[in-house]
N, C-alpha and C. Protein backbone atom coordinates (compact mmCIF):
# COMPACT_ATOMS: atom_id res chain seq x y z
N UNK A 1 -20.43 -4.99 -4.16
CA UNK A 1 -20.40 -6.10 -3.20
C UNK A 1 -20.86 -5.59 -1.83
N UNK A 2 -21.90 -6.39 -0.93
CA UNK A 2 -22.27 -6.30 0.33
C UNK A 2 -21.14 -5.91 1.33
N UNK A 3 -21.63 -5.30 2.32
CA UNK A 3 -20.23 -4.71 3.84
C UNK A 3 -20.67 -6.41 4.41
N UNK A 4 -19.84 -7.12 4.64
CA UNK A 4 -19.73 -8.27 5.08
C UNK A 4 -20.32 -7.76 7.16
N UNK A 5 -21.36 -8.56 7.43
CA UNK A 5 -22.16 -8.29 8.43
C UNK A 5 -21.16 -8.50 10.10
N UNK A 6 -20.26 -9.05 9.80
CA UNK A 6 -19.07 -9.40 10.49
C UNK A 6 -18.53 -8.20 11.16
N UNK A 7 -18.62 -7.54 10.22
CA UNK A 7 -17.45 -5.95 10.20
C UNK A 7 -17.83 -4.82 10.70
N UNK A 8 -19.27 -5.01 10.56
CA UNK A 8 -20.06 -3.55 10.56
C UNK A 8 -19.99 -2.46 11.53
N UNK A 9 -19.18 -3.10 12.54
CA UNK A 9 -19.14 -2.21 13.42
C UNK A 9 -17.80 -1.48 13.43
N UNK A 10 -17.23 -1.91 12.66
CA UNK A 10 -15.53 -1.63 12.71
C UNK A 10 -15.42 -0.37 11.15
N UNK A 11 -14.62 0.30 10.95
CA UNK A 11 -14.07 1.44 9.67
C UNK A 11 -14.12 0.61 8.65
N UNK A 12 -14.96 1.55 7.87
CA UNK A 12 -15.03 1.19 6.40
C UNK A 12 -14.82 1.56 5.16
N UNK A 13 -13.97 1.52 4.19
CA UNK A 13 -13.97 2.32 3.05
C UNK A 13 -14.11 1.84 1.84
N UNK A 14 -14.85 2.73 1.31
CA UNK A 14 -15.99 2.33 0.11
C UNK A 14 -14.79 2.12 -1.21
N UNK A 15 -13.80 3.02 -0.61
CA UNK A 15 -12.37 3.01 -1.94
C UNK A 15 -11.89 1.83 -1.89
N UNK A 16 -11.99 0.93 -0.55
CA UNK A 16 -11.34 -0.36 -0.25
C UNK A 16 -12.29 -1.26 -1.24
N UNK A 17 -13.22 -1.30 -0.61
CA UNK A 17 -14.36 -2.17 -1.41
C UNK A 17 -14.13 -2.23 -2.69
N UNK A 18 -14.55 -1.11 -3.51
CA UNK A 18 -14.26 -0.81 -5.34
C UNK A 18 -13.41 -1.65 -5.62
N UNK A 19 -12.09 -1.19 -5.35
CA UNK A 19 -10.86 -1.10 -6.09
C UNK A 19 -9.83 -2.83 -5.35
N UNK A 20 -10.60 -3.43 -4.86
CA UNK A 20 -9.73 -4.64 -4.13
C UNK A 20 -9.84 -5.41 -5.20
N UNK A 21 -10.35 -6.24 -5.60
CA UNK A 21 -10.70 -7.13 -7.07
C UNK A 21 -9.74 -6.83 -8.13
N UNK A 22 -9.98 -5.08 -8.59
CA UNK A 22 -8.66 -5.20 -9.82
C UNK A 22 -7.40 -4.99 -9.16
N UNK A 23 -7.03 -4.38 -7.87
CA UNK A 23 -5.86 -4.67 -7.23
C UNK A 23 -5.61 -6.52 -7.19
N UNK A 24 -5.98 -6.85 -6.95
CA UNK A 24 -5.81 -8.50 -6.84
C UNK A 24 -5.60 -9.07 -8.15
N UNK A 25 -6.25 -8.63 -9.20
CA UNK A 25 -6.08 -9.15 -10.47
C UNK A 25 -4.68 -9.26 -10.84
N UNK A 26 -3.93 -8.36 -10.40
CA UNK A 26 -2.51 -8.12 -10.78
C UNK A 26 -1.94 -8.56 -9.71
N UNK A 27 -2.04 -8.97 -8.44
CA UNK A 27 -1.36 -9.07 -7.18
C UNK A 27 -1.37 -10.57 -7.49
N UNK A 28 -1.98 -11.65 -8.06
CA UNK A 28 -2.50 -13.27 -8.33
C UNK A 28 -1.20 -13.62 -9.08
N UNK A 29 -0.47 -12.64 -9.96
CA UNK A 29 0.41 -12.55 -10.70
C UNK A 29 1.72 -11.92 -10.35
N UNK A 30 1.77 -10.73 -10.28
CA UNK A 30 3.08 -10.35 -9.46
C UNK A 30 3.54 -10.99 -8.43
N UNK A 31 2.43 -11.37 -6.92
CA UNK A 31 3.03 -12.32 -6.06
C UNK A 31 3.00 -13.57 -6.20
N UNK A 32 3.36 -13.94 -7.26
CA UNK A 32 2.69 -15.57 -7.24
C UNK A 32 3.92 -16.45 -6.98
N UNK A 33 5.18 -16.10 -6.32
CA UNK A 33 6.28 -16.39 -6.56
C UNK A 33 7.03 -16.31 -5.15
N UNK A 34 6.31 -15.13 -4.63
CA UNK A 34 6.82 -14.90 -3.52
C UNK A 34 6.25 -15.48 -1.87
N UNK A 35 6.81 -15.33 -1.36
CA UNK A 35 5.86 -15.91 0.23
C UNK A 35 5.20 -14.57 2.15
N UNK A 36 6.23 -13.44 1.74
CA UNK A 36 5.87 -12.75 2.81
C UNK A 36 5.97 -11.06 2.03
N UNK A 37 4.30 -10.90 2.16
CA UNK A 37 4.51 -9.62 2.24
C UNK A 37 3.95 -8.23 2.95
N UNK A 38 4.76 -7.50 3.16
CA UNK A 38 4.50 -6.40 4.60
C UNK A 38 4.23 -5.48 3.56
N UNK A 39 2.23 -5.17 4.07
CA UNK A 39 1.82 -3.84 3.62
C UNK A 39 1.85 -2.66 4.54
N UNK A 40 2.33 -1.64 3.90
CA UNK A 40 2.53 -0.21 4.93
C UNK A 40 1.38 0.44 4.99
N UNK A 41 0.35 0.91 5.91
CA UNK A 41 -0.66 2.02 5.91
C UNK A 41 -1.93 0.93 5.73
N UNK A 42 -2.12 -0.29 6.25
CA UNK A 42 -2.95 -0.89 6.09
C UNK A 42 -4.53 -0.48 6.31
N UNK A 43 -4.46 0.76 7.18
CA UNK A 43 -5.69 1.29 7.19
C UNK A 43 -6.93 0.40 8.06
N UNK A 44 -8.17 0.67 7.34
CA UNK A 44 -8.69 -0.90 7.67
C UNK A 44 -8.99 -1.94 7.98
N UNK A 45 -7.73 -2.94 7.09
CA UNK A 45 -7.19 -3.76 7.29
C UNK A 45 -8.30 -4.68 5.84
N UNK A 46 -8.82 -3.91 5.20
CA UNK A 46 -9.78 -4.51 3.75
C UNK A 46 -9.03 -4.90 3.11
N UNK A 47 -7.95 -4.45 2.64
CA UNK A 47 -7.32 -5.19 1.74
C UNK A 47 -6.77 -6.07 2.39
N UNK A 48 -5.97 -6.09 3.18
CA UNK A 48 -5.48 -7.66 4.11
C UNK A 48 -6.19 -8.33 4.49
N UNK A 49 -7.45 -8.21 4.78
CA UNK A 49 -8.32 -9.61 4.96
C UNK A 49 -8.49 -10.07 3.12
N UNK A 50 -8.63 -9.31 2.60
CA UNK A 50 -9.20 -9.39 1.14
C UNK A 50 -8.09 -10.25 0.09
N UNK A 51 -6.72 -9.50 0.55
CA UNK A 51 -5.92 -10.44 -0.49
C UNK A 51 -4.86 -11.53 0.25
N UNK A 52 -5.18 -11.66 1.75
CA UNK A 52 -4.83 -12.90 2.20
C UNK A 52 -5.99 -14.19 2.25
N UNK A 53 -7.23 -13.58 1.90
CA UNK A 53 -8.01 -14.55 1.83
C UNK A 53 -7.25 -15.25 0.23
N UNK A 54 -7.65 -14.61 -1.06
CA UNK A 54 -6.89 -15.05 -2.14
C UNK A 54 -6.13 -15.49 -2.64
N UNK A 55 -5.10 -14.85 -1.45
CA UNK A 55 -3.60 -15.46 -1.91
C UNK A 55 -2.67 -16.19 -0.79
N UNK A 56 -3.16 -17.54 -0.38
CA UNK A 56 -3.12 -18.45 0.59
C UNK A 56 -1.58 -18.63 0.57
N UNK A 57 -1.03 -18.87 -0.86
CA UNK A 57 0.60 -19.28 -0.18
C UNK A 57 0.93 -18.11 -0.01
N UNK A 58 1.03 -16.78 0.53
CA UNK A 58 1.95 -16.27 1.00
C UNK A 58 1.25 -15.80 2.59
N UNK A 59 1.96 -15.01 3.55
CA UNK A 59 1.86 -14.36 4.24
C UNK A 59 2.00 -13.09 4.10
N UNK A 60 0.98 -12.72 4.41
CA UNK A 60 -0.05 -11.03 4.62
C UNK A 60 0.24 -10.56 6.15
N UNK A 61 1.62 -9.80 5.87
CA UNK A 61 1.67 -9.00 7.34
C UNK A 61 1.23 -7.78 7.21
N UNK A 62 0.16 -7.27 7.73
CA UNK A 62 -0.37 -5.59 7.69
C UNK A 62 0.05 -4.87 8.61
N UNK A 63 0.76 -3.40 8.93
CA UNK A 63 1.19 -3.20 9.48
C UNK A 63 0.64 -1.19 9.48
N UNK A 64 0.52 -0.57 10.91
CA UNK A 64 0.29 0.93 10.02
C UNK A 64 0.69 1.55 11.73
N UNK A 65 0.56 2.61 11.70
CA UNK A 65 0.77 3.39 13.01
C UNK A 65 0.35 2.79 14.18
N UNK A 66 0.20 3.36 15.58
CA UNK A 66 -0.15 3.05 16.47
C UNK A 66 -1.50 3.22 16.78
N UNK A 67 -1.79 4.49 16.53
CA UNK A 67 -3.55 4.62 16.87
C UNK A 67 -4.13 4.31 15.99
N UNK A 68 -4.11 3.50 14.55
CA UNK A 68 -5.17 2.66 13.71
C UNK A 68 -5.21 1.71 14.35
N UNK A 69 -4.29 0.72 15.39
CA UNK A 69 -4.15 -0.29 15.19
C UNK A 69 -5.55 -1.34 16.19
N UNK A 70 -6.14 -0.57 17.18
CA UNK A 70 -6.72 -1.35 17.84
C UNK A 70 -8.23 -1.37 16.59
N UNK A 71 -8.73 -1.15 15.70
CA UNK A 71 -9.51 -1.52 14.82
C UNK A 71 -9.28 -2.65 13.75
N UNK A 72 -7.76 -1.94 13.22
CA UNK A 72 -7.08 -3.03 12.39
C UNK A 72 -7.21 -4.68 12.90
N UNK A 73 -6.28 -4.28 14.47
CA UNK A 73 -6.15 -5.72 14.67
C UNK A 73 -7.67 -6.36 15.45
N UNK A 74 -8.44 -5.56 15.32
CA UNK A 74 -9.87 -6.60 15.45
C UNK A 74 -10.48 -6.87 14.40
N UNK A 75 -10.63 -6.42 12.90
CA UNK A 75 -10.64 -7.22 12.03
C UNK A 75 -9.71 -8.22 11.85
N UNK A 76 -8.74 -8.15 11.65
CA UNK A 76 -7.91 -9.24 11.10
C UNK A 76 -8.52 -10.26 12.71
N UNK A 77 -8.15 -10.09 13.60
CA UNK A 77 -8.57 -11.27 14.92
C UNK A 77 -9.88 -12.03 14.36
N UNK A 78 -10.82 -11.51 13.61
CA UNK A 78 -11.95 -11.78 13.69
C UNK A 78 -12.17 -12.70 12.46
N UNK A 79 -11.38 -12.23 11.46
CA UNK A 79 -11.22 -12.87 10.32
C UNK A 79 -10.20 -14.14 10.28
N UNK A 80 -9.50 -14.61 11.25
CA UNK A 80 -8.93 -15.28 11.86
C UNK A 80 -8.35 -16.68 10.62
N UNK A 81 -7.35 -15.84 10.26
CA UNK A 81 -6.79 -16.85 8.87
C UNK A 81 -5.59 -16.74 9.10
N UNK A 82 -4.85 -17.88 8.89
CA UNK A 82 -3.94 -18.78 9.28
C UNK A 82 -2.65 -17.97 8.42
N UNK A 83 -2.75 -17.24 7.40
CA UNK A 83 -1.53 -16.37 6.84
C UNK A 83 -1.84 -14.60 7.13
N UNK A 84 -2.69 -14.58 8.08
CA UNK A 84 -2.60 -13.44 8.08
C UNK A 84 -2.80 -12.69 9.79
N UNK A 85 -1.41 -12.88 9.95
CA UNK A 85 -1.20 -12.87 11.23
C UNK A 85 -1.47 -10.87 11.88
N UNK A 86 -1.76 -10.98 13.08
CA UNK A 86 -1.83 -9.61 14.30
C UNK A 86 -0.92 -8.80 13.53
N UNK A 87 -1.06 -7.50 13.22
CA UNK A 87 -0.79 -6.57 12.62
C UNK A 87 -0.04 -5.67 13.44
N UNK A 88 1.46 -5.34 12.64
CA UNK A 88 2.61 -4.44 13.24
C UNK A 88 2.20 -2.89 13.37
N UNK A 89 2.77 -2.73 14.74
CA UNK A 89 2.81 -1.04 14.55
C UNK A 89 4.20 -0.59 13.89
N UNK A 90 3.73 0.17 12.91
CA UNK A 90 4.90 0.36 12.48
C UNK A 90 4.68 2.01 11.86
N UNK A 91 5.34 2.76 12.37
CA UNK A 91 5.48 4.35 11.69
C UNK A 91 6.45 4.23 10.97
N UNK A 92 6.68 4.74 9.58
CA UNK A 92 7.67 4.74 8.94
C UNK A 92 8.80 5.61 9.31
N UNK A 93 8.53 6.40 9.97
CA UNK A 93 9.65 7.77 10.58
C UNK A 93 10.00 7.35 11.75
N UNK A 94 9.29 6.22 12.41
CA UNK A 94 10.05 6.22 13.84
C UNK A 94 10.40 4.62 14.66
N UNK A 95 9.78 3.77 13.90
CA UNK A 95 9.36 2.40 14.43
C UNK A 95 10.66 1.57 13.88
N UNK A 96 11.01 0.72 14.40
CA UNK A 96 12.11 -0.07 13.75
C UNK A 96 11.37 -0.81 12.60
N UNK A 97 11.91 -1.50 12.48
CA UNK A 97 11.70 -2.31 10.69
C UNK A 97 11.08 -4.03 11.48
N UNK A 98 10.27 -4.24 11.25
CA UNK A 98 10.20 -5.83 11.64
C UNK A 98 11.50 -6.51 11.64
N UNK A 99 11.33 -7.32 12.14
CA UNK A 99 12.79 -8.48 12.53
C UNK A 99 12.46 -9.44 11.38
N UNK A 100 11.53 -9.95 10.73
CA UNK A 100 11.89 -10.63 9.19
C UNK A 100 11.08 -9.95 8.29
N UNK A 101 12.13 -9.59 7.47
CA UNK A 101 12.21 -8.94 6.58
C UNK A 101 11.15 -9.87 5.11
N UNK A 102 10.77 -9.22 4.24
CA UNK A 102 9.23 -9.30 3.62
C UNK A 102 10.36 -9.57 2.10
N UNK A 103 9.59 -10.33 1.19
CA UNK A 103 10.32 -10.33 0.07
C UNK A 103 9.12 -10.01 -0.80
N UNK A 104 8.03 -8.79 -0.39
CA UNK A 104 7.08 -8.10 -1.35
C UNK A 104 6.64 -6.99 -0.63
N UNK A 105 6.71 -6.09 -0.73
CA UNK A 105 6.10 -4.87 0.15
C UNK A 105 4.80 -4.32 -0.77
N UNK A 106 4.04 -3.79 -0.70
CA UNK A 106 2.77 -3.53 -0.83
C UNK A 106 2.01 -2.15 0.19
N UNK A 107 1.77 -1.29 -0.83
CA UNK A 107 1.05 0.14 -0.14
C UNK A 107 0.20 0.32 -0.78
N UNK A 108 -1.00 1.17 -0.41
CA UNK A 108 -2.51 1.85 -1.22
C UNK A 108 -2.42 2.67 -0.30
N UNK A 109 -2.96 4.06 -1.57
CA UNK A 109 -3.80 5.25 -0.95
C UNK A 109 -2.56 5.79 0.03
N UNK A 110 -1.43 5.86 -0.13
CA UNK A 110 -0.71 6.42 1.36
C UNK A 110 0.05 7.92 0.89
N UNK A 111 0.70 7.89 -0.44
CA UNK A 111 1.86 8.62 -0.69
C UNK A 111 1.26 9.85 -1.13
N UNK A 112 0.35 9.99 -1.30
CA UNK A 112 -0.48 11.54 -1.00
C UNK A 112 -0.70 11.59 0.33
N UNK A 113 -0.87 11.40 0.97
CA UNK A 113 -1.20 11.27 2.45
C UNK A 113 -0.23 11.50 3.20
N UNK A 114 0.98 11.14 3.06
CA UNK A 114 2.27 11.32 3.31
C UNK A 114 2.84 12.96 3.27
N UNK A 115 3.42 13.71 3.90
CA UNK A 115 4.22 15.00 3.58
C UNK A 115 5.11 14.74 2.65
N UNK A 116 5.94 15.59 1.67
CA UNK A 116 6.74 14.91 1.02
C UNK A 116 7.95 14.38 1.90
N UNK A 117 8.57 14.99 2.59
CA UNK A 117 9.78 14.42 3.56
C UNK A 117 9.29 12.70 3.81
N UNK A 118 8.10 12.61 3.90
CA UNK A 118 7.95 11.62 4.83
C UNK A 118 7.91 9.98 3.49
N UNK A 119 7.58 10.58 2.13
CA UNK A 119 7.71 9.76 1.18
C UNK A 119 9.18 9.78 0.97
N UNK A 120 9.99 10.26 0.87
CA UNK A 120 11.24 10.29 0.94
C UNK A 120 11.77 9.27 1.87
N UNK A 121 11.74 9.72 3.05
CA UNK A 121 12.03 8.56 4.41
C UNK A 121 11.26 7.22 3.68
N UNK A 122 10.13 6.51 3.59
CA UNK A 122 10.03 5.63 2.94
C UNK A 122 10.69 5.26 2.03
N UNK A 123 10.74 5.76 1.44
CA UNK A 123 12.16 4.91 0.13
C UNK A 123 13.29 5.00 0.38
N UNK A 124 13.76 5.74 1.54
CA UNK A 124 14.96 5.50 1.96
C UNK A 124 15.07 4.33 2.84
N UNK A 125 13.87 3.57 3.39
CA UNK A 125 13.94 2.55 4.62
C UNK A 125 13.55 1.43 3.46
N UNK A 126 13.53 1.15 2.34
CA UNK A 126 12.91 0.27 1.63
C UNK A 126 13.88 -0.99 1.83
N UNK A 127 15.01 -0.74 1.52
CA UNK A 127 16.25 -2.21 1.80
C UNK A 127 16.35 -2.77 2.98
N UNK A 128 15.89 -1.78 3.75
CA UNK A 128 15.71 -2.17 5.30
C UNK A 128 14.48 -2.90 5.82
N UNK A 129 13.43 -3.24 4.76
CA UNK A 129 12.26 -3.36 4.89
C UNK A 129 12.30 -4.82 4.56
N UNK A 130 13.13 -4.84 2.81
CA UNK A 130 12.84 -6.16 2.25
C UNK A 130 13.93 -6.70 2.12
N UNK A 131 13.57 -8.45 1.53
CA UNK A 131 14.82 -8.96 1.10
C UNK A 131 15.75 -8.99 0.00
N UNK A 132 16.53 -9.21 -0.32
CA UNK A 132 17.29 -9.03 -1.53
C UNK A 132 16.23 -9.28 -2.75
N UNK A 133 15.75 -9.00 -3.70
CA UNK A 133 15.20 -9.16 -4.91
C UNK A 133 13.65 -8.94 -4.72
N UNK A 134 13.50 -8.19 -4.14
CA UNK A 134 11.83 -8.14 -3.58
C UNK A 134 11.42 -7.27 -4.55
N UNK A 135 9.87 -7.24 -4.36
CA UNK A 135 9.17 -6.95 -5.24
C UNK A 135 8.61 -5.66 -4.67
N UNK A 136 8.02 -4.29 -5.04
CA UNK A 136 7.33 -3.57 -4.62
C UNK A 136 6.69 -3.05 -5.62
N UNK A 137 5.06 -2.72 -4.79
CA UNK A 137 4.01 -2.21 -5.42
C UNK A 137 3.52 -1.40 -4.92
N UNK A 138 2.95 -0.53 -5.01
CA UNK A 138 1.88 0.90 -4.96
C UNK A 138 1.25 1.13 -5.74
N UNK A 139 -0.43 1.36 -4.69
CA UNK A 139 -1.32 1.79 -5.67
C UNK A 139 -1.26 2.69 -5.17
N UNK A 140 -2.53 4.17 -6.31
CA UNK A 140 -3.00 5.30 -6.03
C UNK A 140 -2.89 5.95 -7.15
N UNK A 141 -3.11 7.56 -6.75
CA UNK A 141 -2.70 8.62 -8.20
C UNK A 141 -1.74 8.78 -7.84
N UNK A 142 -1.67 9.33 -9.42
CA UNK A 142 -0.05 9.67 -9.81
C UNK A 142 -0.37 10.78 -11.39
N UNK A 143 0.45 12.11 -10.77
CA UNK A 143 0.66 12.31 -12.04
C UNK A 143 1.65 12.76 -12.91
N UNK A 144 1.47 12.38 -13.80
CA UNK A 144 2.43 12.38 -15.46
C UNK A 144 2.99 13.72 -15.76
N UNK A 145 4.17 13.90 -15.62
CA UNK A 145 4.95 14.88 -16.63
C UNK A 145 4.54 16.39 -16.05
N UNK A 146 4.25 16.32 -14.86
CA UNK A 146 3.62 17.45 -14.14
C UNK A 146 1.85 18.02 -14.16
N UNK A 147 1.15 17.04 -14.88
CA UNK A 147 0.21 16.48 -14.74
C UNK A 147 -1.11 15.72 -13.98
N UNK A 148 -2.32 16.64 -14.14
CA UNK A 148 -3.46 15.54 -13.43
C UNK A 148 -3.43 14.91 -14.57
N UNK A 149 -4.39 13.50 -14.51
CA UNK A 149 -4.58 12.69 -15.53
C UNK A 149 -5.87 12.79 -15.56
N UNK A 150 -6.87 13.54 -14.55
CA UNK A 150 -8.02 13.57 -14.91
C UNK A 150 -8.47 15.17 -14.30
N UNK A 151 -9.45 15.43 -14.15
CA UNK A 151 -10.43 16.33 -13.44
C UNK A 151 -10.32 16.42 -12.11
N UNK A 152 -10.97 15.18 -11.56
CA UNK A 152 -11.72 14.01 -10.52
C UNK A 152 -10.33 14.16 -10.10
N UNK A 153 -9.27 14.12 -10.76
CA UNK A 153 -7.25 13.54 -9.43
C UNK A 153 -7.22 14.92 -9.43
N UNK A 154 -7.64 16.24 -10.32
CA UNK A 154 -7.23 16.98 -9.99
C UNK A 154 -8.11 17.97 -8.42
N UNK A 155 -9.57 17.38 -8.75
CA UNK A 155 -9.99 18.43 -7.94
C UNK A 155 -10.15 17.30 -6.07
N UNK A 156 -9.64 16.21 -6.52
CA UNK A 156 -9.15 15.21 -5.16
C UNK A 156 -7.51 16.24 -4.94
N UNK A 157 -7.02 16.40 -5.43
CA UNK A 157 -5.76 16.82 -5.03
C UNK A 157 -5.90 18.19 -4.34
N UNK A 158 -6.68 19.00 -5.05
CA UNK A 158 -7.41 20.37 -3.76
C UNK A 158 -8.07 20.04 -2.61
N UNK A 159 -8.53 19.18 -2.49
CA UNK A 159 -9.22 18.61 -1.12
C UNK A 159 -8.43 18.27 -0.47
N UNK A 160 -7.31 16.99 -0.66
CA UNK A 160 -6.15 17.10 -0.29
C UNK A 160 -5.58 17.95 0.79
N UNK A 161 -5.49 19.12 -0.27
CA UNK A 161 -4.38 19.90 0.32
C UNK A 161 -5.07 21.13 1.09
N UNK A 162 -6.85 21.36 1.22
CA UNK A 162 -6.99 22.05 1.61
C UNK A 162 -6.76 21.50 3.24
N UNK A 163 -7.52 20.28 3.49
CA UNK A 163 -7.02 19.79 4.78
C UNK A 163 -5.42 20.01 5.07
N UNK A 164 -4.06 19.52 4.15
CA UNK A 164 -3.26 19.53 4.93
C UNK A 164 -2.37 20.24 3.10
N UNK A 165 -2.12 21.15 3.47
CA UNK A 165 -1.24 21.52 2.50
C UNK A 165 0.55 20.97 2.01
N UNK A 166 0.69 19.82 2.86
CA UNK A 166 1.53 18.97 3.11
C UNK A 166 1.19 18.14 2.00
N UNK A 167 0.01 17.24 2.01
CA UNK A 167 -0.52 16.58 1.21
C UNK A 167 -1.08 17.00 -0.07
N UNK A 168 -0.71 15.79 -1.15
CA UNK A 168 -1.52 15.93 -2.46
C UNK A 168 -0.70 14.71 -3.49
N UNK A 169 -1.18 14.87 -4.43
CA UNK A 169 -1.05 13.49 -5.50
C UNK A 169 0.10 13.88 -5.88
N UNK A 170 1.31 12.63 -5.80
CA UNK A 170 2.58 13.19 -5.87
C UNK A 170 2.88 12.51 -7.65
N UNK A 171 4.26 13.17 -8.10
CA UNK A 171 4.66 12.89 -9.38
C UNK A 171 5.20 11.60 -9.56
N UNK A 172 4.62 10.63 -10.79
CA UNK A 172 5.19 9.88 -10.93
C UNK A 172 6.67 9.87 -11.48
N UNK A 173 7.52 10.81 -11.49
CA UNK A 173 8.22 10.70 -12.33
C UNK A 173 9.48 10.81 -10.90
N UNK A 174 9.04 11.55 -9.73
CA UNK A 174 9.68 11.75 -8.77
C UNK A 174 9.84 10.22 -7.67
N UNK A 175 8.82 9.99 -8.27
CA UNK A 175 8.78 8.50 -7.19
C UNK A 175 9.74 7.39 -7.76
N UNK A 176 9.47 7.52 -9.27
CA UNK A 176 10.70 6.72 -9.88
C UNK A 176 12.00 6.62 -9.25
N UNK A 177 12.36 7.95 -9.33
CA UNK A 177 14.03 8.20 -8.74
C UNK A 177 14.26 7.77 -7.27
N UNK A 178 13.00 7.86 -6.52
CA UNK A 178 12.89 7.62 -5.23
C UNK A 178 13.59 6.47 -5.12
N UNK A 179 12.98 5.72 -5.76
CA UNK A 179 12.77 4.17 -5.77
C UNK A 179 13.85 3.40 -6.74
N UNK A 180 14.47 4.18 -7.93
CA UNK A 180 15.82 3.97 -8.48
C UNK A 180 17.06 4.23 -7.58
N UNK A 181 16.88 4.81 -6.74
CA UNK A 181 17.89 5.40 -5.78
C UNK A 181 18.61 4.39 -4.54
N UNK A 182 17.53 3.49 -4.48
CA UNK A 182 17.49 1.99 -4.03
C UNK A 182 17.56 0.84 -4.37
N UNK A 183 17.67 1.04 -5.48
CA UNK A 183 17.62 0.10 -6.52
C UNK A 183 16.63 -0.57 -6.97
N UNK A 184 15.57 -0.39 -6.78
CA UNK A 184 14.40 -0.69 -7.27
C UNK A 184 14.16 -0.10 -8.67
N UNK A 185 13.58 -0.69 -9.97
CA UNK A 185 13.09 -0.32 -11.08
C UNK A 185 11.75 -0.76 -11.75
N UNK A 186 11.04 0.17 -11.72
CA UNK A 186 9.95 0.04 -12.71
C UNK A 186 9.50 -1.18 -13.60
N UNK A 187 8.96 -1.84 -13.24
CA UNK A 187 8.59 -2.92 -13.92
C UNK A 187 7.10 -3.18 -14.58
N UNK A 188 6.17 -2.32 -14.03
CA UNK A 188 4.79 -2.56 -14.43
C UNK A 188 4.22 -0.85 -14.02
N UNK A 189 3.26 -0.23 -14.88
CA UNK A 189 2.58 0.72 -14.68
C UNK A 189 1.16 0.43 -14.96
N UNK A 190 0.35 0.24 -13.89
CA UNK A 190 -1.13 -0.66 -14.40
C UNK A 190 -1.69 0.49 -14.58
N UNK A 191 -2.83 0.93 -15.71
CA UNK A 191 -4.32 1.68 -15.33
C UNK A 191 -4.75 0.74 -14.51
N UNK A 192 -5.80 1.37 -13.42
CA UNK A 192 -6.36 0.95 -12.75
C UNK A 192 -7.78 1.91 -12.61
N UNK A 193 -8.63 1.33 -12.11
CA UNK A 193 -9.85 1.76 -12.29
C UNK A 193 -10.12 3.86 -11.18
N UNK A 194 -10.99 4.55 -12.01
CA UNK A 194 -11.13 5.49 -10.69
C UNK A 194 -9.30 6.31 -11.21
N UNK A 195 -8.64 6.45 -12.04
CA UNK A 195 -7.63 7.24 -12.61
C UNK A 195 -6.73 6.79 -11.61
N UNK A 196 -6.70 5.56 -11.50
CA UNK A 196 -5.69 5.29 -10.01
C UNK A 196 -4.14 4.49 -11.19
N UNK A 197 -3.59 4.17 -10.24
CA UNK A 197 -2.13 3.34 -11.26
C UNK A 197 -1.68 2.06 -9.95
N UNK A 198 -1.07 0.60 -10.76
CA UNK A 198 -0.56 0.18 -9.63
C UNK A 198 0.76 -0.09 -9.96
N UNK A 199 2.09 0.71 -9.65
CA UNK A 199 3.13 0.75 -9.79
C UNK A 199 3.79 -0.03 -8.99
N UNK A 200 4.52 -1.15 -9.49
CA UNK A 200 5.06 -2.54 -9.59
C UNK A 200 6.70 -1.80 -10.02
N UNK A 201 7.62 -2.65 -9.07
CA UNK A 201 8.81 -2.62 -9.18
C UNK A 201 9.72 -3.90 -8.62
N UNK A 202 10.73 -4.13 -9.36
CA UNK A 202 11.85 -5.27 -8.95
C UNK A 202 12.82 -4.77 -7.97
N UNK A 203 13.86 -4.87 -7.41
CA UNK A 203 15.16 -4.62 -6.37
C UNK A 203 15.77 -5.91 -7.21
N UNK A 204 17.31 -5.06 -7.89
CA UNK A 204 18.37 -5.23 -8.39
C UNK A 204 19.04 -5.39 -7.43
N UNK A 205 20.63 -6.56 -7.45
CA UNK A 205 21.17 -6.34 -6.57
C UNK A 205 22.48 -6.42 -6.83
């Protein structure tokens, strides 16, 4: 698909582009129920123009650090849609939690990116994030049983870490507990295109 001529002057990622369509395929369905949801690490801001264009009944709050944000929030300004309101600064280690709380949270591409401490702190702020019975999803790699699942995740995970040895493709099996620990459980493990996964979870209460 074409870089929409709108944008061109603003950050672009080609991973956003690919992979938005089969992220949405499953997002048409998992959120189809719900009405507000706060994505962490919006980046961009491609996927939030992308799946608030699609998915009209809910609200698309994007939200990511402080110094993404003056790009972020000139796409979304520009794209100027009625559920997808000016985008939160929000650090997960230091920012308070929005004042209404999201009953779907939604991340890509972050939890490698993340130190591990700092994925930790995320799932520890998750109840604080959403509402009682919310839904959460994450895309990205993940690997299995101490495991790459491919080549390509494995020799992305050296690049990774040569930049920041902090970073790299974390275990799915560790994120589980993360996220059981909160009460959140496993509900969907998608393949997704590019050895990626989109891990879908409920909050028990």
């Amino acid at each position: 698909m074409s870089r929409d001529n709108k944008y061109t002057d603003l950050p672009f990622s080609q991973a956003c582009e690919n992979n938005k369509a089969p992220i949405l395929s499953h997002l048409q369905q998992l959120f189809a129920k719900h009405q507000r949801v706060l994505e962490i690490g919006s980046g961009t801001g491609q996927h939030a123009l992308y799946f608030a264009e699609h998915l009209p009944h809910l609200v698309w709050q994007a939200s990511d650090q402080s110094q993404y944000l003056p790009t972020l929030t000139e796409r979304i300004r520009r794209a100027n849609l009625a559920n997808l309101p000016l985008p939160l600064a929000l650090d997960i280690c230091a920012d308070a939690a929005p004042v209404t709380r999201a009953d779907a949270l939604f991340t890509a591409n972050t939890l490698h990116i993340m130190p591990w401490p700092v994925v930790q702190h995320f799932f520890s702020r998750l109840n604080e994030l959403t509402q009682p019975e919310a839904i959460l999803c994450i895309y990205g790699p993940f690997n299995y049983q101490g495991h790459f699942t491919s080549t390509s995740n494995q020799a992305f995970d050296l690049s990774l870490k040569t930049r920041d040895p902090a970073m790299g493709i974390r275990d799915h099996e560790q994120v589980l507990v993360l996220a059981q620990q909160q009460g959140f459980h496993l509900t969907h493990d998608h393949a997704m295109p590019a050895n990626n996964r989109l891990l879908c979870f409920s909050k028990v209460r």
